[in-house]
N, C-alpha and C. Protein backbone atom coordinates (compact mmCIF):
# COMPACT_ATOMS: atom_id res chain seq x y z
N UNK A 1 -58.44 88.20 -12.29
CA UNK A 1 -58.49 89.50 -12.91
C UNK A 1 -59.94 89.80 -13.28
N UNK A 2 -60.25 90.95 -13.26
CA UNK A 2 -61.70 91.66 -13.60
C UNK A 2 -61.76 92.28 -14.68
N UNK A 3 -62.49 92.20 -15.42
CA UNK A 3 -62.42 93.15 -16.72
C UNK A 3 -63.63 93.92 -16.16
N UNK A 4 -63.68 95.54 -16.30
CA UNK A 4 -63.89 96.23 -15.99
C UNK A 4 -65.82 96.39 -16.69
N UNK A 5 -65.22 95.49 -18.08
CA UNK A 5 -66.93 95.50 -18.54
C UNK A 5 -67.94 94.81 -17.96
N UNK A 6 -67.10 93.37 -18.03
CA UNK A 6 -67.88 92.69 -18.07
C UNK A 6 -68.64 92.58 -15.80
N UNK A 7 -67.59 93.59 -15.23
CA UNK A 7 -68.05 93.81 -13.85
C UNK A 7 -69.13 95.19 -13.96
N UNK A 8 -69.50 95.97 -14.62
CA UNK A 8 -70.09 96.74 -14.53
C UNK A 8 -70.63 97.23 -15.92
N UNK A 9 -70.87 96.35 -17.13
CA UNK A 9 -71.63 97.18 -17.99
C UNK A 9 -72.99 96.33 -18.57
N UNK A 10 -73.35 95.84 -17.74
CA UNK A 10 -74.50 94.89 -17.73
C UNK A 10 -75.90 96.07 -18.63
N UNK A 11 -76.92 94.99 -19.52
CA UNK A 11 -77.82 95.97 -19.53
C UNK A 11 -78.52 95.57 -18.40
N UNK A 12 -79.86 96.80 -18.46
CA UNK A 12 -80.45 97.42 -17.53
C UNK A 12 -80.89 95.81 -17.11
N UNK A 13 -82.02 95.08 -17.47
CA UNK A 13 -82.42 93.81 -16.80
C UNK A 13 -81.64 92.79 -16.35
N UNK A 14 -80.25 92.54 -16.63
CA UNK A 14 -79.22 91.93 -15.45
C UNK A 14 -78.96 92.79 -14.93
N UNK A 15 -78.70 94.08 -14.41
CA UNK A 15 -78.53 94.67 -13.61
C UNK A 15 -79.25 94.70 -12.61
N UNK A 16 -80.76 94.65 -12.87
CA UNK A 16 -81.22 94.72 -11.85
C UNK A 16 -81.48 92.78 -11.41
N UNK A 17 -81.48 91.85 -11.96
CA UNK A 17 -81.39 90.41 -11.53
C UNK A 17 -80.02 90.27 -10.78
N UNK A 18 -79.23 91.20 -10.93
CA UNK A 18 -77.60 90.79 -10.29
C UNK A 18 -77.96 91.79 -8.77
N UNK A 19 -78.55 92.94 -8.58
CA UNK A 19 -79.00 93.13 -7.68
C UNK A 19 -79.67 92.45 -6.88
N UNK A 20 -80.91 92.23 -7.06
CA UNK A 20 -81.68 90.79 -6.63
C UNK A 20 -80.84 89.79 -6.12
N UNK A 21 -79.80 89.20 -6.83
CA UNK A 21 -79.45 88.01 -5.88
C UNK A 21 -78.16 88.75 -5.03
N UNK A 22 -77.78 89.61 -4.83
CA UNK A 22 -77.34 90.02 -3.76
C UNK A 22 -77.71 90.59 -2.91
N UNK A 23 -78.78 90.85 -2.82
CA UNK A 23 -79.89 91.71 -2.03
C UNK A 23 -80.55 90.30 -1.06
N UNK A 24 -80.82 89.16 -2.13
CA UNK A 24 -80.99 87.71 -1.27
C UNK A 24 -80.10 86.91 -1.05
N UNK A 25 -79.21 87.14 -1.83
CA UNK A 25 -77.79 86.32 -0.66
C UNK A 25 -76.91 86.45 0.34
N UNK A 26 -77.13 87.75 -0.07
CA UNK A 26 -76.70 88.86 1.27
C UNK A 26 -75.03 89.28 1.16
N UNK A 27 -74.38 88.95 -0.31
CA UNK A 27 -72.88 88.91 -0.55
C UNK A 27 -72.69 89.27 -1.88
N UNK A 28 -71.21 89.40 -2.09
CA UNK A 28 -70.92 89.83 -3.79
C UNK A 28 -71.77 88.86 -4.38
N UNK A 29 -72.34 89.03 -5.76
CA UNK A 29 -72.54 88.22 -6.84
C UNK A 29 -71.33 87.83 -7.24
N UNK A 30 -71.25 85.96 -7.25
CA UNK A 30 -69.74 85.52 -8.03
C UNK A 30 -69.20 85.96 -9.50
N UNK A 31 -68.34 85.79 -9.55
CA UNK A 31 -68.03 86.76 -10.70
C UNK A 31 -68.54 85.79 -11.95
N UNK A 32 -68.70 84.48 -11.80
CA UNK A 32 -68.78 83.32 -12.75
C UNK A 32 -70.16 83.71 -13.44
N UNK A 33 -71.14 84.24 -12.30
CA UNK A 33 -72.80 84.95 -12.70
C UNK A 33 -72.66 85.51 -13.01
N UNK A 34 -71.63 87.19 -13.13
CA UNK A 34 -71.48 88.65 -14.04
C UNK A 34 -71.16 87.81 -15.39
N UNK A 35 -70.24 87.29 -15.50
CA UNK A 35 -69.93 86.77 -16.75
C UNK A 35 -70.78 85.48 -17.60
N UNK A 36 -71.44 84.99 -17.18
CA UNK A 36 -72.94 84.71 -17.72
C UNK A 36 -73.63 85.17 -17.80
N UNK A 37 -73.97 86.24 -17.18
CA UNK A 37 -74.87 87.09 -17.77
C UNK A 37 -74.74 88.47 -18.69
N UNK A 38 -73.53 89.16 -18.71
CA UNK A 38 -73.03 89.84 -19.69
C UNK A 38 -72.86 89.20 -21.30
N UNK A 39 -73.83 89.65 -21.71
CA UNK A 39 -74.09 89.33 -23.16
C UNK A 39 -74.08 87.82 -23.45
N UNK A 40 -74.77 87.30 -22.89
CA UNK A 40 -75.53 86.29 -22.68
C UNK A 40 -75.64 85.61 -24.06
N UNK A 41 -76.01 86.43 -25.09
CA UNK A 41 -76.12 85.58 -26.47
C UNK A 41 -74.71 85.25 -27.24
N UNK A 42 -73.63 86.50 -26.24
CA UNK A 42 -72.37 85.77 -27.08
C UNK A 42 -71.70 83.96 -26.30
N UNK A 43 -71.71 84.37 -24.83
CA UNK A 43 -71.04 83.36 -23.98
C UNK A 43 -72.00 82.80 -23.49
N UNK A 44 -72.78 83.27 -22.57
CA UNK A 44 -73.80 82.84 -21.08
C UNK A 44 -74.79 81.82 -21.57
N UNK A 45 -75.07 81.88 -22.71
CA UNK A 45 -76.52 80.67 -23.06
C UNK A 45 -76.06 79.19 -23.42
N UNK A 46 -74.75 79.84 -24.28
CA UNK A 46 -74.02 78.50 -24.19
C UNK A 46 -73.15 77.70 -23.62
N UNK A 47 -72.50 78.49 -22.23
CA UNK A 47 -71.77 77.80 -21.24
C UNK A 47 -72.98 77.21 -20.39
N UNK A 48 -74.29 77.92 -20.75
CA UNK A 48 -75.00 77.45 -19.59
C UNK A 48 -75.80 75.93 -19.89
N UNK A 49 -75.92 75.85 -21.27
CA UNK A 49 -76.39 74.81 -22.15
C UNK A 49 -75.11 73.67 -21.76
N UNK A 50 -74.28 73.96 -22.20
CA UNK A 50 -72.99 72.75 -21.68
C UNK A 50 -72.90 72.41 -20.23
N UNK A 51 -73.31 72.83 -19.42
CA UNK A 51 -72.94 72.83 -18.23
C UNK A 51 -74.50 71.87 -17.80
N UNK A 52 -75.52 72.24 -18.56
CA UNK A 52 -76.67 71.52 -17.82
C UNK A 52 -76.48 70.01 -18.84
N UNK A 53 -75.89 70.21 -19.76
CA UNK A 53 -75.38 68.86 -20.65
C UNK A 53 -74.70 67.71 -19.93
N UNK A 54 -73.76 68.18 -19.30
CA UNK A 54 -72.80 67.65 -18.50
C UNK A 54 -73.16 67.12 -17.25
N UNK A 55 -74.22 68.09 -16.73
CA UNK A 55 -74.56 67.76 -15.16
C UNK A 55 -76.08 67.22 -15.54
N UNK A 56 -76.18 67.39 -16.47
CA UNK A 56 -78.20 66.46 -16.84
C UNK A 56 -77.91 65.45 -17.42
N UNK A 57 -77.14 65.19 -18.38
CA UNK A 57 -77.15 64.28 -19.30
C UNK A 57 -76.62 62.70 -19.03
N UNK A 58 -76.91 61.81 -20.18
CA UNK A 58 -76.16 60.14 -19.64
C UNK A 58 -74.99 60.14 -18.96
N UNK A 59 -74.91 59.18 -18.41
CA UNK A 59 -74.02 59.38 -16.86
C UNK A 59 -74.58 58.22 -16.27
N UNK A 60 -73.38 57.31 -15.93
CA UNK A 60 -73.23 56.57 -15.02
C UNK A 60 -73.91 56.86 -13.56
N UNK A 61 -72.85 58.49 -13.32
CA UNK A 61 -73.51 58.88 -12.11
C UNK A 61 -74.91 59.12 -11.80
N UNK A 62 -75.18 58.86 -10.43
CA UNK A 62 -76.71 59.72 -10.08
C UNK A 62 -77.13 60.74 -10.25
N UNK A 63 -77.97 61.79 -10.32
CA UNK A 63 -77.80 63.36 -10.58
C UNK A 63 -77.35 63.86 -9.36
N UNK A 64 -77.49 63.34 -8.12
CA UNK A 64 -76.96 64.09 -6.50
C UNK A 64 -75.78 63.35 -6.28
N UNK A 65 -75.42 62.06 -7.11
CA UNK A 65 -73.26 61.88 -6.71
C UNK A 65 -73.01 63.02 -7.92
N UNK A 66 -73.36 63.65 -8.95
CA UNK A 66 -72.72 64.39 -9.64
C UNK A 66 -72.93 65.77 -9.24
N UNK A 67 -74.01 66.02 -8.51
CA UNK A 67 -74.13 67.07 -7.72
C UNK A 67 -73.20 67.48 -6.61
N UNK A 68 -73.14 66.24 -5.83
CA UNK A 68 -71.86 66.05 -4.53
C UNK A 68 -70.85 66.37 -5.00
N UNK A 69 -70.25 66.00 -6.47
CA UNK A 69 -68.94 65.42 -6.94
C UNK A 69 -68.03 67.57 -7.26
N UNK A 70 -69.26 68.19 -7.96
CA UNK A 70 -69.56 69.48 -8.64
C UNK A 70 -69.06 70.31 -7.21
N UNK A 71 -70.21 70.01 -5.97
CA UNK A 71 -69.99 70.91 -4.29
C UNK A 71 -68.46 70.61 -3.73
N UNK A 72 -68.25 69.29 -3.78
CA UNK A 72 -67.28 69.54 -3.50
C UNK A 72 -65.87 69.61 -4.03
N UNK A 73 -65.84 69.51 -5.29
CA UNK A 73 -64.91 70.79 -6.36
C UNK A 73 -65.25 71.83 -6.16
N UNK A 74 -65.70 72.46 -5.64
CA UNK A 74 -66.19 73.69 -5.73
C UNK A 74 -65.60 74.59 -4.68
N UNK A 75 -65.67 73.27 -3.75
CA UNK A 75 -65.36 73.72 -2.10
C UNK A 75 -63.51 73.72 -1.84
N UNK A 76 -63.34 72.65 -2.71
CA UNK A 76 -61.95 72.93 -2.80
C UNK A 76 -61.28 73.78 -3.82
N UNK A 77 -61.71 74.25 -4.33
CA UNK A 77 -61.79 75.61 -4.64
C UNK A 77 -61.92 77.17 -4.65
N UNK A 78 -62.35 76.65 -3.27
CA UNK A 78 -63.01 78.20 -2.52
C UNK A 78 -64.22 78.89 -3.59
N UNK A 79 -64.58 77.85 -4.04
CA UNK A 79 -65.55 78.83 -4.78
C UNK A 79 -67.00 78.73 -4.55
N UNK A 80 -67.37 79.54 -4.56
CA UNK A 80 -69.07 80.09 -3.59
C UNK A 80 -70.39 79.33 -3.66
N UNK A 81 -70.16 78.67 -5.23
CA UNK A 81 -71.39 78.35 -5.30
C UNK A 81 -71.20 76.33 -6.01
């Protein structure tokens, strides 16, 4: 499901960065990027902080088997990135 804001009420400087990477990727922006970057100080800084926690931080794993491990969840997932 799409919420209607958070697909189109970006301010002006993600708007134009969400342009940009579809202009260089050559496809939709995933929706996982609209919603990190829509108001960013409520959600986006801190999913993005956990997420580099998780994938930077102590760990058994290597940073590229947890990289591998991330692509291909991802892939079985159908999801883009």
């Amino acid at each position: 499901m799409r919420v209607r804001r958070v697909e189109h009420g970006h301010r002006l400087k993600q708007k134009l960065i969400l342009v940009l990477i579809r202009l260089l990727g050559g496809r939709r922006v995933p929706d996982v990027v609209k919603t990190l970057m829509y108001r960013p100080e409520f959600f986006g800084r801190a999913q993005c902080a956990w997420t580099q926690a998780v994938m930077r931080g102590p760990s058994e794993l290597e940073r590229r088997r947890a990289e591998l491990f991330a692509a291909f969840t991802s892939k079985l997932n159908h999801c883009v990135f």
